[in-house]
PDB file of N, CA and C in Angstrom:
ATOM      1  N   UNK A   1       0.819  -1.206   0.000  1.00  0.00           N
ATOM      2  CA  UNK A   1       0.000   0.000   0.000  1.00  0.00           C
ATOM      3  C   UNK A   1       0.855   1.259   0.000  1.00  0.00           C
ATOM      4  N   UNK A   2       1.881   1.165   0.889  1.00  0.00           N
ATOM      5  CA  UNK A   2       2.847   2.299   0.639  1.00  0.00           C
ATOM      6  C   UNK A   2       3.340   3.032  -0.729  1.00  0.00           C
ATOM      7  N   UNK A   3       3.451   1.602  -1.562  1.00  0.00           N
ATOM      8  CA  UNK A   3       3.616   1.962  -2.899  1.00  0.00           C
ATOM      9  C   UNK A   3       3.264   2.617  -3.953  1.00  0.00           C
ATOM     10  N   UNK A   4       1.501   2.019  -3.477  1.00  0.00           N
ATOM     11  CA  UNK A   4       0.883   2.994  -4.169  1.00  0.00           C
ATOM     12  C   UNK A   4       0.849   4.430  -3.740  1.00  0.00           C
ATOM     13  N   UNK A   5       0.602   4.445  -2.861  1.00  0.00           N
ATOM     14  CA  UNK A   5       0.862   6.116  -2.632  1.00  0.00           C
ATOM     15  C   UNK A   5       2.176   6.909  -2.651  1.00  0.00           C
ATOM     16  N   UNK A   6       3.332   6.444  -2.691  1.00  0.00           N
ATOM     17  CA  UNK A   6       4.491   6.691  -2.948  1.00  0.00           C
ATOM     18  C   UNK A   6       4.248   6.801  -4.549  1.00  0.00           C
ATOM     19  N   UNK A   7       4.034   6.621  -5.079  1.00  0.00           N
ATOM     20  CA  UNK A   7       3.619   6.656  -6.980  1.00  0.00           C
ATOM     21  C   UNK A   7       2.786   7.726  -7.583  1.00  0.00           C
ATOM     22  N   UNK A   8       1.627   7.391  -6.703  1.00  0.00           N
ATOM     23  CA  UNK A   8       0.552   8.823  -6.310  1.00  0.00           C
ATOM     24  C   UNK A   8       1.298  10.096  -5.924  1.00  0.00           C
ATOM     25  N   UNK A   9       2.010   9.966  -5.245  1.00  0.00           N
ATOM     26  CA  UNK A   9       2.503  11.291  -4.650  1.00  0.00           C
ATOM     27  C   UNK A   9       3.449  11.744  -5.546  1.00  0.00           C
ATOM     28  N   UNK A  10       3.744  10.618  -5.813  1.00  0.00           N
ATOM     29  CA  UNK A  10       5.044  11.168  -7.649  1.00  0.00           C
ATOM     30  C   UNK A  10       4.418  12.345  -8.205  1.00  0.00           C
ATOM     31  N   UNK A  11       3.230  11.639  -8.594  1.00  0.00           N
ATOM     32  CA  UNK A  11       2.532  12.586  -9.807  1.00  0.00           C
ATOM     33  C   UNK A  11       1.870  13.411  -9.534  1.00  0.00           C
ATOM     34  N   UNK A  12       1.016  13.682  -8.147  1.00  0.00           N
ATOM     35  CA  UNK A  12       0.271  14.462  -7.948  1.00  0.00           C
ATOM     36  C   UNK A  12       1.188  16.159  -6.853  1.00  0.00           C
ATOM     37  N   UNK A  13       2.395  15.929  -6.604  1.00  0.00           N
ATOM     38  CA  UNK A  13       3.098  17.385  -5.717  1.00  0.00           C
ATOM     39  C   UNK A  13       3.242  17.694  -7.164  1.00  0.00           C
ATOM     40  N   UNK A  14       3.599  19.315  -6.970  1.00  0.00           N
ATOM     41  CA  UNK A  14       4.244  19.834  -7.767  1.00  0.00           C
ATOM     42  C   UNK A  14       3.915  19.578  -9.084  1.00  0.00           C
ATOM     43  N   UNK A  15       2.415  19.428  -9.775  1.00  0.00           N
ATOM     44  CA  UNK A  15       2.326  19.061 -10.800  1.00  0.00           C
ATOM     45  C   UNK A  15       2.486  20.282 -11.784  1.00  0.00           C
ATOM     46  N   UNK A  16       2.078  21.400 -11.817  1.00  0.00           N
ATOM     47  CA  UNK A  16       2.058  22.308 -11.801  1.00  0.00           C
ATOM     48  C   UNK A  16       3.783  22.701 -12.597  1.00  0.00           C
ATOM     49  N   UNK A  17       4.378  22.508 -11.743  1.00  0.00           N
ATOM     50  CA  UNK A  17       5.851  22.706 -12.096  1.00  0.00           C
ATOM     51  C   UNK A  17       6.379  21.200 -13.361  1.00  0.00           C
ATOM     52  N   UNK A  18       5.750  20.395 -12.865  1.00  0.00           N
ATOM     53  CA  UNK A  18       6.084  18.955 -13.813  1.00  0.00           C
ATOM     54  C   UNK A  18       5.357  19.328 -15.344  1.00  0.00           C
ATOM     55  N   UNK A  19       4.332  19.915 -15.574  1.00  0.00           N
ATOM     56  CA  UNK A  19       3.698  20.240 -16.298  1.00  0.00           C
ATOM     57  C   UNK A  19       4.899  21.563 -16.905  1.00  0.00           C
ATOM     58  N   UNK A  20       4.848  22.276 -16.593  1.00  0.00           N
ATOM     59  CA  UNK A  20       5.471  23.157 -17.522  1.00  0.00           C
ATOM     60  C   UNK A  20       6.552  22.624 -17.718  1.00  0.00           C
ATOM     61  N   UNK A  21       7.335  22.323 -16.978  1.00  0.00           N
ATOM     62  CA  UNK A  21       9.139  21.217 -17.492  1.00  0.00           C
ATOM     63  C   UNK A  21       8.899  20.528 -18.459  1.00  0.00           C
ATOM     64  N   UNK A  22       7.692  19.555 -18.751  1.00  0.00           N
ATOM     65  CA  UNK A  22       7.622  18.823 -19.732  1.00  0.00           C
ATOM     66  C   UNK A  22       7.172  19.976 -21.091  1.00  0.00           C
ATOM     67  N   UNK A  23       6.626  20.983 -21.011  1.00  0.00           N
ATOM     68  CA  UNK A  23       6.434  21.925 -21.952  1.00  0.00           C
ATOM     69  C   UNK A  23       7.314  22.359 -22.662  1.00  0.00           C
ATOM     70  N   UNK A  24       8.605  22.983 -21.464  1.00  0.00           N
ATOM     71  CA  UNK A  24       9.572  23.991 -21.758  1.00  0.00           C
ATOM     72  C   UNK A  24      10.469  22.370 -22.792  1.00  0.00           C
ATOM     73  N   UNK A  25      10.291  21.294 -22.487  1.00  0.00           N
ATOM     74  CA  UNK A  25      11.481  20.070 -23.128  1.00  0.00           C
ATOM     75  C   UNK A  25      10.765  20.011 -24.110  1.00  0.00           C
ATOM     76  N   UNK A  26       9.705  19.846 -24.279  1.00  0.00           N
ATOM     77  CA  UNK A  26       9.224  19.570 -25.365  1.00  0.00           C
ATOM     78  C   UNK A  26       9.412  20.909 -26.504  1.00  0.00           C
ATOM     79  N   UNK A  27       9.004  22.242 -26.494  1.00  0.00           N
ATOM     80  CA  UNK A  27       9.292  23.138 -27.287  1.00  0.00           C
ATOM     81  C   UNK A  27      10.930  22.964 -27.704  1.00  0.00           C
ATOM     82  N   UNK A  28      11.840  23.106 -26.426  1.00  0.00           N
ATOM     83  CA  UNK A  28      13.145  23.135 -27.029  1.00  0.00           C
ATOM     84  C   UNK A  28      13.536  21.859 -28.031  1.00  0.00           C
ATOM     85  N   UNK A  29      13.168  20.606 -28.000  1.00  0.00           N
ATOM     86  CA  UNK A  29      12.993  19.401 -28.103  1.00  0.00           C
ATOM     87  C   UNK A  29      12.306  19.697 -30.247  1.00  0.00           C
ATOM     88  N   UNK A  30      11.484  20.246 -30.426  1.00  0.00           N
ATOM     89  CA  UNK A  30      10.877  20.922 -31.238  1.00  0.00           C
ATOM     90  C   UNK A  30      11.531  21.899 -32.043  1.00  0.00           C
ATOM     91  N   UNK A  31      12.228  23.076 -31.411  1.00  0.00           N
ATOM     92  CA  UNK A  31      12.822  23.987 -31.888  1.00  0.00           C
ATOM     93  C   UNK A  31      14.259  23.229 -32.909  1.00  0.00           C
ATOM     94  N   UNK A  32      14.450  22.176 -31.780  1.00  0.00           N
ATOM     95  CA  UNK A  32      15.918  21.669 -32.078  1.00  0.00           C
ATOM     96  C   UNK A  32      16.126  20.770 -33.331  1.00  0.00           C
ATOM     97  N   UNK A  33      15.215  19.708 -33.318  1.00  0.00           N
ATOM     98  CA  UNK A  33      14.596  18.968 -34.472  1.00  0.00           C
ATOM     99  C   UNK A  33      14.387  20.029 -35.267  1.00  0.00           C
ATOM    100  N   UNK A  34      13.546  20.933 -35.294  1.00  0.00           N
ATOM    101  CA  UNK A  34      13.576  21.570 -36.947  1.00  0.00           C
ATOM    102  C   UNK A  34      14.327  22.476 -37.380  1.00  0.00           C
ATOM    103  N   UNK A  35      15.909  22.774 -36.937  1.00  0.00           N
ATOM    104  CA  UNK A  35      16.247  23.621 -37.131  1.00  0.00           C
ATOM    105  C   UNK A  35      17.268  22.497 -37.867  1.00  0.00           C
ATOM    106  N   UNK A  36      17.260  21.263 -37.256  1.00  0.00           N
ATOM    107  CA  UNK A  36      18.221  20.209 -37.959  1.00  0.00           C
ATOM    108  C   UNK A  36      18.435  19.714 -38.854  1.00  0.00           C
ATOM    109  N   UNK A  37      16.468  19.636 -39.446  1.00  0.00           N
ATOM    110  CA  UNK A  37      15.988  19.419 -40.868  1.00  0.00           C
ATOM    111  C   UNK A  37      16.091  20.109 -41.998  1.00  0.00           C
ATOM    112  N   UNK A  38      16.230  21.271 -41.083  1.00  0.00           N
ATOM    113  CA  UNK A  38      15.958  22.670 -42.375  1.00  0.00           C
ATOM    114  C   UNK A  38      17.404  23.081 -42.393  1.00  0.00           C
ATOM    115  N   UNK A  39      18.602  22.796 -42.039  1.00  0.00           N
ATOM    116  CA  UNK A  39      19.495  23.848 -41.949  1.00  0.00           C
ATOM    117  C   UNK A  39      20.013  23.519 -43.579  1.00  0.00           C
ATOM    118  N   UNK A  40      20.336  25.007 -43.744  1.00  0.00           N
ATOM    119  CA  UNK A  40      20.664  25.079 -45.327  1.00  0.00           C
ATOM    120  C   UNK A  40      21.814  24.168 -45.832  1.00  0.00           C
ATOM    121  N   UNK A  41      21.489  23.587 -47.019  1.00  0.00           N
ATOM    122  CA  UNK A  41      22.588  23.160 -47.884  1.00  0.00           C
ATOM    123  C   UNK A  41      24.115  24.024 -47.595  1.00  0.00           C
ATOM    124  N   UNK A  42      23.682  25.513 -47.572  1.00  0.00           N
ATOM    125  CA  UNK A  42      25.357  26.377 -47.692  1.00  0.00           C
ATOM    126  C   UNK A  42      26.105  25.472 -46.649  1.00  0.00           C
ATOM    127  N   UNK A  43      25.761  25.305 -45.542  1.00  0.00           N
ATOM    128  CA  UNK A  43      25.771  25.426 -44.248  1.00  0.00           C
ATOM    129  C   UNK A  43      26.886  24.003 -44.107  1.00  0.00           C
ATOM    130  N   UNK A  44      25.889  23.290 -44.815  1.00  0.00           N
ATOM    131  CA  UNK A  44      26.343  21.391 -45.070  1.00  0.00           C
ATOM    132  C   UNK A  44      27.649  21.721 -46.118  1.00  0.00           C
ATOM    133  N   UNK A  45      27.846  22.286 -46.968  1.00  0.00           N
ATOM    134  CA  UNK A  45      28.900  22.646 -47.832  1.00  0.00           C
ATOM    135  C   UNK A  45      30.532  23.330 -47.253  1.00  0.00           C
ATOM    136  N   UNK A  46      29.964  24.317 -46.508  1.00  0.00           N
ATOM    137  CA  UNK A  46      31.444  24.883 -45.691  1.00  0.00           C
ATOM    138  C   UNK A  46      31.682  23.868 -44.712  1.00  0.00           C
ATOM    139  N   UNK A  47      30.654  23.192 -44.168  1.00  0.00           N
ATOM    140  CA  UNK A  47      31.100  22.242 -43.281  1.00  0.00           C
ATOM    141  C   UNK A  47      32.448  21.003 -43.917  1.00  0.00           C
ATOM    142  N   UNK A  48      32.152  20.510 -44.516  1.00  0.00           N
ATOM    143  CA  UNK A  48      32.794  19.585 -45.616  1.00  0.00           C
ATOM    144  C   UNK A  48      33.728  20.048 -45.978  1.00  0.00           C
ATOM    145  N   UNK A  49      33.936  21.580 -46.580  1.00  0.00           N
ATOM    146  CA  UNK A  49      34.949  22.601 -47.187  1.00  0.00           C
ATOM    147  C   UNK A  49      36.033  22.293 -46.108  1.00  0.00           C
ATOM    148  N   UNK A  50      35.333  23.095 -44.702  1.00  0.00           N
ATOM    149  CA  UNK A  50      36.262  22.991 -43.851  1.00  0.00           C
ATOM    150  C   UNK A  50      37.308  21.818 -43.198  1.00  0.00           C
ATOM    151  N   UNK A  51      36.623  20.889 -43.647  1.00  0.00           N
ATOM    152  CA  UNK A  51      37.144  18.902 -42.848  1.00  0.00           C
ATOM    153  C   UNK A  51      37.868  18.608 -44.164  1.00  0.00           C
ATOM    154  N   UNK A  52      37.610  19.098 -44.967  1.00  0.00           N
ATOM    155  CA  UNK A  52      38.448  18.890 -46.212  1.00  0.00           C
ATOM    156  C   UNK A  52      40.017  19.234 -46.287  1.00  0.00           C
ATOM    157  N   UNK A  53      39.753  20.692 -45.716  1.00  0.00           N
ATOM    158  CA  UNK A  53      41.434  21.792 -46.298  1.00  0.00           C
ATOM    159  C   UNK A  53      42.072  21.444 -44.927  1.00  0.00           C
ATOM    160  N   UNK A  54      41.670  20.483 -43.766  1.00  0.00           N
ATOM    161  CA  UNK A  54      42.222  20.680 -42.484  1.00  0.00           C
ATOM    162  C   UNK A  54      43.203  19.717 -42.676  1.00  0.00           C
TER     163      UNK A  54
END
């Protein structure tokens, strides 16, 4: 029985704060992924340029 309420109590303090943490990870989480997808070709090119002439 302890258990269960030890589990319960996980989720139910501070939800409030658990709730936005999972927000703030998820946006950055979001931001990060699409900036990964989209980053320009130039970008992928000097990269290569550079590992190249080193």
């Amino acid at each position: 029985m302890a258990m269960k309420s030890t589990v319960k109590r996980f989720f139910v303090e501070n939800w409030r704060a658990k709730l936005m943490s999972l927000i703030v990870a998820s946006a950055v989480w979001y931001v990060i992924k699409k900036n990964i997808t989209t980053m320009p070709d130039i970008w992928r090119q000097e990269d290569r340029h550079e590992r190249v002439n080193k």
